[in-house]
Protein backbone atom coordinates (compact mmCIF):
# COMPACT_ATOMS: atom_id res chain seq x y z
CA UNK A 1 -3.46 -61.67 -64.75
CA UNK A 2 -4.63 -59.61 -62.11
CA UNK A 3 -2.71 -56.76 -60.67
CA UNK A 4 -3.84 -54.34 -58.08
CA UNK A 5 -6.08 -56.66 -55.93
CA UNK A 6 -7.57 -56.89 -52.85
CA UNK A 7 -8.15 -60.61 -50.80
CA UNK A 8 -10.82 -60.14 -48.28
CA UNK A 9 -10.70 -63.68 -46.16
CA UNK A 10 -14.12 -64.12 -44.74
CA UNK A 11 -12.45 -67.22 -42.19
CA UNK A 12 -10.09 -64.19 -40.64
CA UNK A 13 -13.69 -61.46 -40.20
CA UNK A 14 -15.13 -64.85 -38.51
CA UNK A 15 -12.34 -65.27 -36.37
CA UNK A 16 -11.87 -61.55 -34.96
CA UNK A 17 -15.29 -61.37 -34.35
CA UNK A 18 -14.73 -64.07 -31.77
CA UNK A 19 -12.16 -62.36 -30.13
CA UNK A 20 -14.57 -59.52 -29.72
CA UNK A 21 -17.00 -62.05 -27.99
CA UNK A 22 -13.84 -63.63 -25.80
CA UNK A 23 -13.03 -60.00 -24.96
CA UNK A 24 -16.53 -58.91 -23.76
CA UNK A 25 -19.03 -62.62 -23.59
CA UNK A 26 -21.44 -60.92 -21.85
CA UNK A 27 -22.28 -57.89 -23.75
CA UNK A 28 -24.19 -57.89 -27.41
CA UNK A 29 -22.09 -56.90 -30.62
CA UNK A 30 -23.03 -53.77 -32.46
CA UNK A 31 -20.31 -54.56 -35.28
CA UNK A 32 -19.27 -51.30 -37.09
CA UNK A 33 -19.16 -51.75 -40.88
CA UNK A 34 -19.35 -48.18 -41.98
CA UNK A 35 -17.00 -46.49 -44.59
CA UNK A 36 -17.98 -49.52 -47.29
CA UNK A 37 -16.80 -51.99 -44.14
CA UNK A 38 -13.30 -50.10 -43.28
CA UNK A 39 -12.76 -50.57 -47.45
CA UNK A 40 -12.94 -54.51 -47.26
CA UNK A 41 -16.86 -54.07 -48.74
CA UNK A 42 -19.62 -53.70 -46.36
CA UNK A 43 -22.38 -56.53 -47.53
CA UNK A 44 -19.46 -58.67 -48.08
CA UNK A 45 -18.65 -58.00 -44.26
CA UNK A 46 -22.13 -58.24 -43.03
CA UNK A 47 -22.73 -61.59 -44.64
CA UNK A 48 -19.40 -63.03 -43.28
CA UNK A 49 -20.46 -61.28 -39.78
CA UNK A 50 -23.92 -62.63 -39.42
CA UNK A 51 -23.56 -63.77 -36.15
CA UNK A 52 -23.26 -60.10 -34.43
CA UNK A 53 -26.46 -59.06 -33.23
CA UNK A 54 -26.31 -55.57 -35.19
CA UNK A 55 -24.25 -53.45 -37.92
CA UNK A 56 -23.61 -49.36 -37.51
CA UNK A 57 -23.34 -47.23 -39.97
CA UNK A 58 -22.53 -43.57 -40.42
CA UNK A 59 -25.09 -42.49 -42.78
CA UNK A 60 -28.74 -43.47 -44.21
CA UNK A 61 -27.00 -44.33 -48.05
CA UNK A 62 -25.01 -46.94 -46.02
CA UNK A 63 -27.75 -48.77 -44.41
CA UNK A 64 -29.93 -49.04 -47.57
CA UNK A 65 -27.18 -50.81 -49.19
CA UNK A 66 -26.92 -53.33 -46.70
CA UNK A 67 -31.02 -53.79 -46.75
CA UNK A 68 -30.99 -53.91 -50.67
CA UNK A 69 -28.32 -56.61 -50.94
CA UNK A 70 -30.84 -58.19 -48.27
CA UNK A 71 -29.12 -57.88 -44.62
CA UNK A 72 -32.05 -58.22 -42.04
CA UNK A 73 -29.75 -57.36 -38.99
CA UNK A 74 -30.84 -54.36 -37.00
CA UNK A 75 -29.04 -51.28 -38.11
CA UNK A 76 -27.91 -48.15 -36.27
CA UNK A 77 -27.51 -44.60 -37.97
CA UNK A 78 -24.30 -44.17 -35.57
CA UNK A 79 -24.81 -40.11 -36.69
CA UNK A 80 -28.69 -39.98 -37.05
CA UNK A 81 -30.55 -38.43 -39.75
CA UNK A 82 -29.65 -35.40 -41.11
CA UNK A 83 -32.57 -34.22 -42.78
CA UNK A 84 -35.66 -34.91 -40.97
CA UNK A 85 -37.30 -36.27 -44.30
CA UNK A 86 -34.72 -39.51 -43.62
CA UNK A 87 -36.74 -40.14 -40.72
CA UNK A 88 -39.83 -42.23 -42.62
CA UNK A 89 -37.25 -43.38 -44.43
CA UNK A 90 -35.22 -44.95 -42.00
CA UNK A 91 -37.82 -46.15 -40.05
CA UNK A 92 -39.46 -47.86 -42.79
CA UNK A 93 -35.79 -50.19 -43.19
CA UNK A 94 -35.98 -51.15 -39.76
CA UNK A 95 -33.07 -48.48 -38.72
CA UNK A 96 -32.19 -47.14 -35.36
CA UNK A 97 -31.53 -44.16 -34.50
CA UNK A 98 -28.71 -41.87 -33.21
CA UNK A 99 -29.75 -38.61 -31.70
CA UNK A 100 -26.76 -36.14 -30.82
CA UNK A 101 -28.31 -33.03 -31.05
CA UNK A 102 -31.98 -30.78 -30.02
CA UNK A 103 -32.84 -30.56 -34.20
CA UNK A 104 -32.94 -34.56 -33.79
CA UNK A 105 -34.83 -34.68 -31.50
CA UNK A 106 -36.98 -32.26 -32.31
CA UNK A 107 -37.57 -34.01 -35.70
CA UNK A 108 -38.71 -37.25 -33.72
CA UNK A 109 -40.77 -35.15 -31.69
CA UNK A 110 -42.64 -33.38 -34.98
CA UNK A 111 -42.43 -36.85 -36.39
CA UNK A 112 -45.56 -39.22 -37.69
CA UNK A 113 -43.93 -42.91 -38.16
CA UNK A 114 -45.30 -46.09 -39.30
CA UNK A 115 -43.78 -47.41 -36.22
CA UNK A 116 -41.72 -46.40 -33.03
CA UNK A 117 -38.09 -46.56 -33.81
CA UNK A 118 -35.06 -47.36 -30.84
CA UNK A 119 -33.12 -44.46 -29.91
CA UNK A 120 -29.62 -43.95 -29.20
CA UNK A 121 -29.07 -41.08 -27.31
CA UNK A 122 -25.31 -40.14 -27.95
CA UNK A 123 -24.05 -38.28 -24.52
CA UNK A 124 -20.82 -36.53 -25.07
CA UNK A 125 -18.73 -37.31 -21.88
CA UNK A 126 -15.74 -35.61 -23.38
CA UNK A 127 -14.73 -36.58 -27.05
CA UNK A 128 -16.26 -33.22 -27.93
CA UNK A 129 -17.33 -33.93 -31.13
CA UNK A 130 -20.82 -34.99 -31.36
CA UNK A 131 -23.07 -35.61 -28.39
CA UNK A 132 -25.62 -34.02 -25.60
CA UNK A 133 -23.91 -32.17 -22.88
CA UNK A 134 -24.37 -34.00 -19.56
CA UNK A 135 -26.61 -31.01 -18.09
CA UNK A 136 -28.70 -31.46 -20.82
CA UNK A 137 -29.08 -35.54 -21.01
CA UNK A 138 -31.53 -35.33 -18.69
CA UNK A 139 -34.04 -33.77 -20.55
CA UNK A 140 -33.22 -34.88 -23.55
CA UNK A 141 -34.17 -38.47 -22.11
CA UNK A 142 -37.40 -37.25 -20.43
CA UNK A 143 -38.13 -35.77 -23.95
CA UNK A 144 -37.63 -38.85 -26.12
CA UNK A 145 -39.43 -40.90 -23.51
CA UNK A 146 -42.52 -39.36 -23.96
CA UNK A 147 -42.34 -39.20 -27.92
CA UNK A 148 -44.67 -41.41 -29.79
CA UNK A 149 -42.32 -42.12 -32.70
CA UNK A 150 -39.79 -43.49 -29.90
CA UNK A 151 -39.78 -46.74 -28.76
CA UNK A 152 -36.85 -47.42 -26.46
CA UNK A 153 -33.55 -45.46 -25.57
CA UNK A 154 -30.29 -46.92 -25.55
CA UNK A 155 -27.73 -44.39 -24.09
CA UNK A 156 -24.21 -44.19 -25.66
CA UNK A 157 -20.95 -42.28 -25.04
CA UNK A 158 -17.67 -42.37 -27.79
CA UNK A 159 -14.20 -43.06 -25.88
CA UNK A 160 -11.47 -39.87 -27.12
CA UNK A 161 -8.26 -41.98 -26.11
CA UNK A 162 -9.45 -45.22 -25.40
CA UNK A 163 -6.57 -46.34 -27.46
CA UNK A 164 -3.82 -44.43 -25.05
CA UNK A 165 -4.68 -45.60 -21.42
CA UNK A 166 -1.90 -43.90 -19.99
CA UNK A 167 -3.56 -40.82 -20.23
CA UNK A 168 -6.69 -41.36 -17.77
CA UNK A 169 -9.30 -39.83 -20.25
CA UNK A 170 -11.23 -43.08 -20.33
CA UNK A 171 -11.37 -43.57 -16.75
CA UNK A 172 -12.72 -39.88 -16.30
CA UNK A 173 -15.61 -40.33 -19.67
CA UNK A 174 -16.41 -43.72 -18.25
CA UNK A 175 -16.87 -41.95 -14.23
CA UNK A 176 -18.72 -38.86 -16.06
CA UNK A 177 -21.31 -41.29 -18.24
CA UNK A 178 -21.86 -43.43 -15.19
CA UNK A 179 -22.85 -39.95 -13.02
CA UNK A 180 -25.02 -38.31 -15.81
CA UNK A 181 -26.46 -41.87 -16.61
CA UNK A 182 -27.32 -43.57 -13.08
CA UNK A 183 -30.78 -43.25 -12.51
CA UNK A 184 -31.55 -44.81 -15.37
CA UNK A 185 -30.60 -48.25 -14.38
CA UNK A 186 -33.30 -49.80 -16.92
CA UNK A 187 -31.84 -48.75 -20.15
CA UNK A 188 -29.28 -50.56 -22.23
CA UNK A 189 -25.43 -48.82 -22.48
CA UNK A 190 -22.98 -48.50 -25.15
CA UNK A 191 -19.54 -47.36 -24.29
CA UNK A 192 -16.90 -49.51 -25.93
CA UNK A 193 -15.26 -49.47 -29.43
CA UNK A 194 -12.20 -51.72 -30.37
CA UNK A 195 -9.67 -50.49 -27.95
CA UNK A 196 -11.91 -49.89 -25.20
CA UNK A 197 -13.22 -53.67 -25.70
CA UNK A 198 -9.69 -54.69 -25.03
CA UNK A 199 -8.49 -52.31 -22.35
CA UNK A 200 -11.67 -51.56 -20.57
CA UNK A 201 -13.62 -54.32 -19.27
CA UNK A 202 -15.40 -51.99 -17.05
CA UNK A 203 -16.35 -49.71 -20.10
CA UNK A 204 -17.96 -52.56 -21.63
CA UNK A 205 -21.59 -52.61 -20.77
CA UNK A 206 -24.56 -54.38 -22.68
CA UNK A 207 -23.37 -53.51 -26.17
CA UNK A 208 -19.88 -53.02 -27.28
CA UNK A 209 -18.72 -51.30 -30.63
CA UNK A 210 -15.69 -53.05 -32.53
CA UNK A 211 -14.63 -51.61 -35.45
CA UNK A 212 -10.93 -51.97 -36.67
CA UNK A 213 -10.45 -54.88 -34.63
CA UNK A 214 -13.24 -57.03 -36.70
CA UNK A 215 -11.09 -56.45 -40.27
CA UNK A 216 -7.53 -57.71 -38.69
CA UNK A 217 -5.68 -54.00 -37.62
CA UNK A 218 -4.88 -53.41 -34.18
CA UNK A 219 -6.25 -49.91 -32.53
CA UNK A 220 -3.28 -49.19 -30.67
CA UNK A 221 0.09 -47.96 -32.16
CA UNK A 222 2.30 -50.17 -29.73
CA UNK A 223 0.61 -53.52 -29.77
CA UNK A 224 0.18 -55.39 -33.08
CA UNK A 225 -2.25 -57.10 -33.98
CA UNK A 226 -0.95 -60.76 -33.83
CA UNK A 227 -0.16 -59.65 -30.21
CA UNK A 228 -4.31 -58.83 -29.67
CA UNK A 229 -5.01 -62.47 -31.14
CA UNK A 230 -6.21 -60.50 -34.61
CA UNK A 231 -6.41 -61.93 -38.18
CA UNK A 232 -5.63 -59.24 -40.73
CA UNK A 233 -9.08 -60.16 -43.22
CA UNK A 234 -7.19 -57.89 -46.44
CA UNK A 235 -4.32 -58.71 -48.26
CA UNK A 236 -3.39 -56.00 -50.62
CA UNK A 237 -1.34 -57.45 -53.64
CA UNK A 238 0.13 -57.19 -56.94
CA UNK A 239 2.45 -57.76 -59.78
CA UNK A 240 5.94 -57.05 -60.46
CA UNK A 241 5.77 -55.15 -63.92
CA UNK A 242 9.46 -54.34 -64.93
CA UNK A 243 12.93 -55.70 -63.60
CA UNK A 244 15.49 -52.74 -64.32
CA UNK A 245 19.24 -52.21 -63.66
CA UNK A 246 20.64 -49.48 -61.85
CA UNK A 247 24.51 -48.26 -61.35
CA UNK A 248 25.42 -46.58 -58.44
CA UNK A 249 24.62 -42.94 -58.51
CA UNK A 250 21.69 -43.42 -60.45
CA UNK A 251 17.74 -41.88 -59.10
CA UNK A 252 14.80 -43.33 -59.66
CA UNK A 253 11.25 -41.89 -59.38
CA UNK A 254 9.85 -38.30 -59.18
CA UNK A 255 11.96 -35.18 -57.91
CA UNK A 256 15.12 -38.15 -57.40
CA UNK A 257 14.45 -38.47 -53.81
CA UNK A 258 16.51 -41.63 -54.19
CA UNK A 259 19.94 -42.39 -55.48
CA UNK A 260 21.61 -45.88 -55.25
CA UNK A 261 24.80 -46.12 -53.14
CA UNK A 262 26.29 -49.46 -55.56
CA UNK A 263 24.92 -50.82 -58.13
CA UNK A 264 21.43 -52.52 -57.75
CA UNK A 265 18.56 -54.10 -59.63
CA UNK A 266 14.90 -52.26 -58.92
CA UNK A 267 11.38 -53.55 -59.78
CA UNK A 268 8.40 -51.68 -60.76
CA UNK A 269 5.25 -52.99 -59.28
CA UNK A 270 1.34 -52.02 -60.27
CA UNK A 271 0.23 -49.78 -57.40
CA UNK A 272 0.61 -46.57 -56.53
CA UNK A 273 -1.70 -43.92 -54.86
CA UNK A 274 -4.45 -44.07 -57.42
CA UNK A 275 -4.94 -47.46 -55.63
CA UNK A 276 -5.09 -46.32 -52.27
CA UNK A 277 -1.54 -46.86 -51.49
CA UNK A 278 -0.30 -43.80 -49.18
CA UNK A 279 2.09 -41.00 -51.55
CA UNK A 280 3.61 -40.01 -48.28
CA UNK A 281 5.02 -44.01 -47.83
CA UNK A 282 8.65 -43.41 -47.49
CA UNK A 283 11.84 -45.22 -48.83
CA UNK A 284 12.20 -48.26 -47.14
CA UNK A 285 8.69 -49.17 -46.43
CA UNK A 286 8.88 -52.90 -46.72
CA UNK A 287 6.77 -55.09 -49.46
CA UNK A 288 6.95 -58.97 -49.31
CA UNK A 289 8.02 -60.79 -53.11
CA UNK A 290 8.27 -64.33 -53.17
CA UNK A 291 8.64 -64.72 -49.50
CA UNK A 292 10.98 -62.16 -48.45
CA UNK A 293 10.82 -58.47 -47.70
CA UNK A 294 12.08 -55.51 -49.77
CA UNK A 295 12.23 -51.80 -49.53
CA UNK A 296 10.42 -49.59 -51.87
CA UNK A 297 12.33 -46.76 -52.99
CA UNK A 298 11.80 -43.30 -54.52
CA UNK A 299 8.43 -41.51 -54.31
CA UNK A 300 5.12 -43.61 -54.53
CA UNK A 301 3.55 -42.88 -58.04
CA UNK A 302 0.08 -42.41 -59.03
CA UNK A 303 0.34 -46.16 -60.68
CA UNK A 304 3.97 -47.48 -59.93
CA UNK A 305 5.71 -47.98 -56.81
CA UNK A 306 9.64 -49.05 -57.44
CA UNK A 307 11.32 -51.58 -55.10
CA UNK A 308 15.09 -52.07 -54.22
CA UNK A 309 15.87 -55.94 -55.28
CA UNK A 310 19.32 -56.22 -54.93
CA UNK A 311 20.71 -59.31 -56.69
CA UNK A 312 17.21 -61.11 -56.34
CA UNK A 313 16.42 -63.02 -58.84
CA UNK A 314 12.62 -61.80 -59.35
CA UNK A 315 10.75 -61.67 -62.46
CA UNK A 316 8.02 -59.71 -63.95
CA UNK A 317 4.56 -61.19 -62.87
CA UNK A 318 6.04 -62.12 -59.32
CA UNK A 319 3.28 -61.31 -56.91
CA UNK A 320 4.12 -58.22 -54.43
CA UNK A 321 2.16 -58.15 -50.93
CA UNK A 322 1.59 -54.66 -49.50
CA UNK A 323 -0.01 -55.35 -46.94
CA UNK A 324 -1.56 -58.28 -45.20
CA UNK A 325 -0.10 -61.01 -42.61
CA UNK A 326 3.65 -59.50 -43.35
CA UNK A 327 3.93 -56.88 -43.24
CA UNK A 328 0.60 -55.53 -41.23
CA UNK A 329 -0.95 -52.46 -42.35
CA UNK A 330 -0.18 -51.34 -38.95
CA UNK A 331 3.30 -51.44 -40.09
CA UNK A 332 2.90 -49.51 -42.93
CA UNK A 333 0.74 -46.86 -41.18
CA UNK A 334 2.99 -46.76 -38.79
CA UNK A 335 5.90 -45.66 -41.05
CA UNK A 336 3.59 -43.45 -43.09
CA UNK A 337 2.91 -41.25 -39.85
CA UNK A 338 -1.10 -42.26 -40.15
CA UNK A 339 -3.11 -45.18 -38.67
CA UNK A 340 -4.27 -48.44 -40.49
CA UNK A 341 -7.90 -47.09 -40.05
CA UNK A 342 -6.60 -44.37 -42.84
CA UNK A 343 -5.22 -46.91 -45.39
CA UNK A 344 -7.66 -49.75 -45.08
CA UNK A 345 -10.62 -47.13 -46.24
CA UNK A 346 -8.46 -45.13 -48.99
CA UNK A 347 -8.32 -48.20 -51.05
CA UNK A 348 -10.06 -47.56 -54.67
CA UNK A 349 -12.25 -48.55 -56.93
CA UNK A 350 -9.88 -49.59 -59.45
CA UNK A 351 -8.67 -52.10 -57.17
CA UNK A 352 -10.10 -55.75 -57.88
CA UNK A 353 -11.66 -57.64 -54.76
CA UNK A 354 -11.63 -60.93 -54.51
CA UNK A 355 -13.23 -62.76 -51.71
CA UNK A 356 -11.99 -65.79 -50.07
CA UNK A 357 -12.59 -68.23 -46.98
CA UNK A 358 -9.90 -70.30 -45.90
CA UNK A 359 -11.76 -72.33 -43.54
CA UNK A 360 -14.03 -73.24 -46.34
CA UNK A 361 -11.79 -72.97 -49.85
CA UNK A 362 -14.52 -74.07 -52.09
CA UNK A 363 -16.26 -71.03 -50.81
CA UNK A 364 -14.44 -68.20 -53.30
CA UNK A 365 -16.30 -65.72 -55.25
C-alpha cells in the first residue's frame, strides 16, 4: 500500500500548455521546467510537453539530465554558465545561452567552440536581480555580435510584479525594455512568464516563458486556478494510519498547540514535513478523505500530520488528498503565508511518483 505519493497527470501538463498557446498563439513557448519540473519531475514533464518549442533551465546539471534521458528540444541555461569551463560543455548539448553579466560575456568572447551557440542577453529593466543595466545593453549587444562563438541574440527582460498589476511595475519594465531595445527590430524578444502571459498581451512578444501555469497552480494570489482555465497536473496523497479518540480538553501533537473543545475522533495520516508538506501549515488547513474536507490539527510532524474527524466514520488505509483538484495547492499556500511555487518544489525524495494520463489510462507508469 502506498502512502506518501505523488500523481503527476500528464493529460492535465497537456492541457495547460494549451492554455499557454490560447493565451499568447502567436508567440513560441520556451516552457520552464527547472527545479526537477516545479517538483512534478523534469524528463517526465518534458516528454509530456513535447510540443513546446523549447525547455529552460536554471543550471548546466539540469539540462544534461534532460539530454541523457534523451530530450532533443533546444535548451536555455535561463542563468548562463557559471564557470567558463561549462561553456564547451554546454555547447556541445546543443544549449543556449543566458548572459547577465561582463564575466559571461567575456568568457564567450575568450571562447573556442565547436559551434556558435544562441545568446540570450538578459537586460534588467527593473527586477534587480540579475541582468545588464540598460546603459550598458548596448554594448553588450555590439560585443556579442561580433563574437565568433555567438550565433544569434535573443534579448530578454524578467517581469518583478507581473503577478500584481495594480502596481504599474510591468507597464514601466515593459516601456523601459522597449526604449533600451528598439533599434534592434531584427532580434527575437522574451518578456513574459506565467502571469505576464495572462495579464500582458502586450508583454508577450516572440517567445513567452510559462512556468507555474504549465503544472496546474495559478501565479496570482487572488485568482485560482480553475478561474485561469488551469489543470492542477499533482495530486499529493496518502493514507490514514491511526483512528484515535479524543475527550474534550485533550492536545494532540507537539508543544499542544491544539486542545479539543468536545469530544472528537482524530486521524493520523503519513505525511509530514519530511515529505515536503509545509511545518508552518496551520490548524485548520483542509485535507479531502473520502470525498469531504477536514481540518488538520496540531503542529505538522516530521512524518504525521493529525486530522479533526469528528464522528466520521473513516478507517485506517482511507486515502487523504493534500493537495490536488480540492483543495488547490494555492489554497494551502495561501493559508501557509507562502506561494504554491514554494510547496510544489519542497516535495521529497521519499515521496513515491506515480505517473498517470487520463486522456489515455492505459498509458500509466
Amino acid at each position: 500500500m502506498l502512502t506518501a505519493h505523488a500523481v503527476i497527470d500528464l493529460a492535465a501538463l497537456r492541457h495547460n500548455l494549451a492554455r499557454v498557446r490560447d493565451y499568447a498563439p502567436e508567440s513560441q513557448v520556451l516552457a520552464v521546467i527547472k527545479a526537477n519540473g516545479y517538483g512534478h519531475g523534469a524528463l517526465a514533464v518534458a516528454e509530456a510537453l513535447s510540443t513546446a518549442d523549447a525547455f529552460a533551465v536554471a543550471r548546466l546539471e539540469e539540462a544534461l539530465k534532460l539530454r541523457k534521458g534523451g530530450i532533443e528540444h533546444p535548451i536555455l541555461l535561463l542563468e548562463g554558465v557559471f564557470d567558463p569551463g561549462e561553456l564547451g560543455v554546454a555547447a556541445a548539448h546543443g544549449c543556449e545561452i543566458g548572459v547577465h553579466s561582463m564575466s559571461q560575456l567575456e568568457a564567450l568572447e575568450r571562447a573556442h567552440l565547436h559551434s556558435p551557440v544562441t545568446v540570450w542577453l538578459k537586460i534588467d529593466s527593473g527586477m534587480h536581480r540579475l541582468g545588464v543595466a540598460p546603459e550598458q545593453a548596448a554594448e553588450f549587444y555590439q560585443r556579442l555580435q561580433k563574437t565568433p562563438s555567438v550565433k544569434n541574440v535573443v534579448l530578454m527582460t524578467h517581469f518583478a510584479s507581473a503577478d500584481e498589476p495594480e502596481t504599474g511595475q510591468t507597464e514601466a519594465q515593459l516601456a523601459l525594455f522597449n526604449q533600451c531595445t528598439q533599434t534592434w527590430q531584427k532580434d527575437l524578444r522574451s518578456l513574459a512568464n506565467s502571469a505576464a502571459i495572462i495579464e500582458n498581451p502586450e508583454a508577450q512578444k516572440d517567445w513567452v516563458r510559462p512556468g507555474v501555469m504549465l503544472y496546474g497552480a495559478s501565479p496570482f494570489a487572488d485568482k485560482d486556478a480553475h478561474e485561469l482555465g488551469l489543470k492542477p497536473a499533482m495530486t499529493l496523497k496518502t493514507r490514514v494510519i491511526a483512528v484515535r479518540d479524543l475527550k474534550a480538553g485533550g492536545s494532540v501533537g507537539y508543544g499542544a498547540t491544539w486542545q479539543a473543545t468536545e469530544d472528537t475522533r482524530l486521524v493520523v495520516v503519513a505525511m509530514g514535513y519530511g515529505d515536503g508538506y509545509p511545518r508552518h501549515a496551520p490548524s485548520g488547513t483542509p485535507v479531502m478523505i473520502n470525498g469531504k474536507r477536514y481540518p488538520i490539527v496540531g503542529r505538522v510532524s516530521m512524518d504525521m500530520i493529525t486530522v479533526d474527524i469528528g464522528d466520521a466514520d473513516i478507517k485506517e488505509g482511507d486515502q487523504v488528498i493534500l493537495w490536488g483538484d480540492n483543495p488547490t495547492v494555492d489554497e494551502i499556500a495561501m493559508l501557509c503565508g507562502t506561494i504554491g511555487y514554494e510547496l510544489l518544489c519542497n516535495i521529497t525524495t521519499r515521496v513515491v511518483y506515480h505517473y498517470i494520463d487520463s486522456e489515455n489510462p492505459a498509458e500509466v507508469r
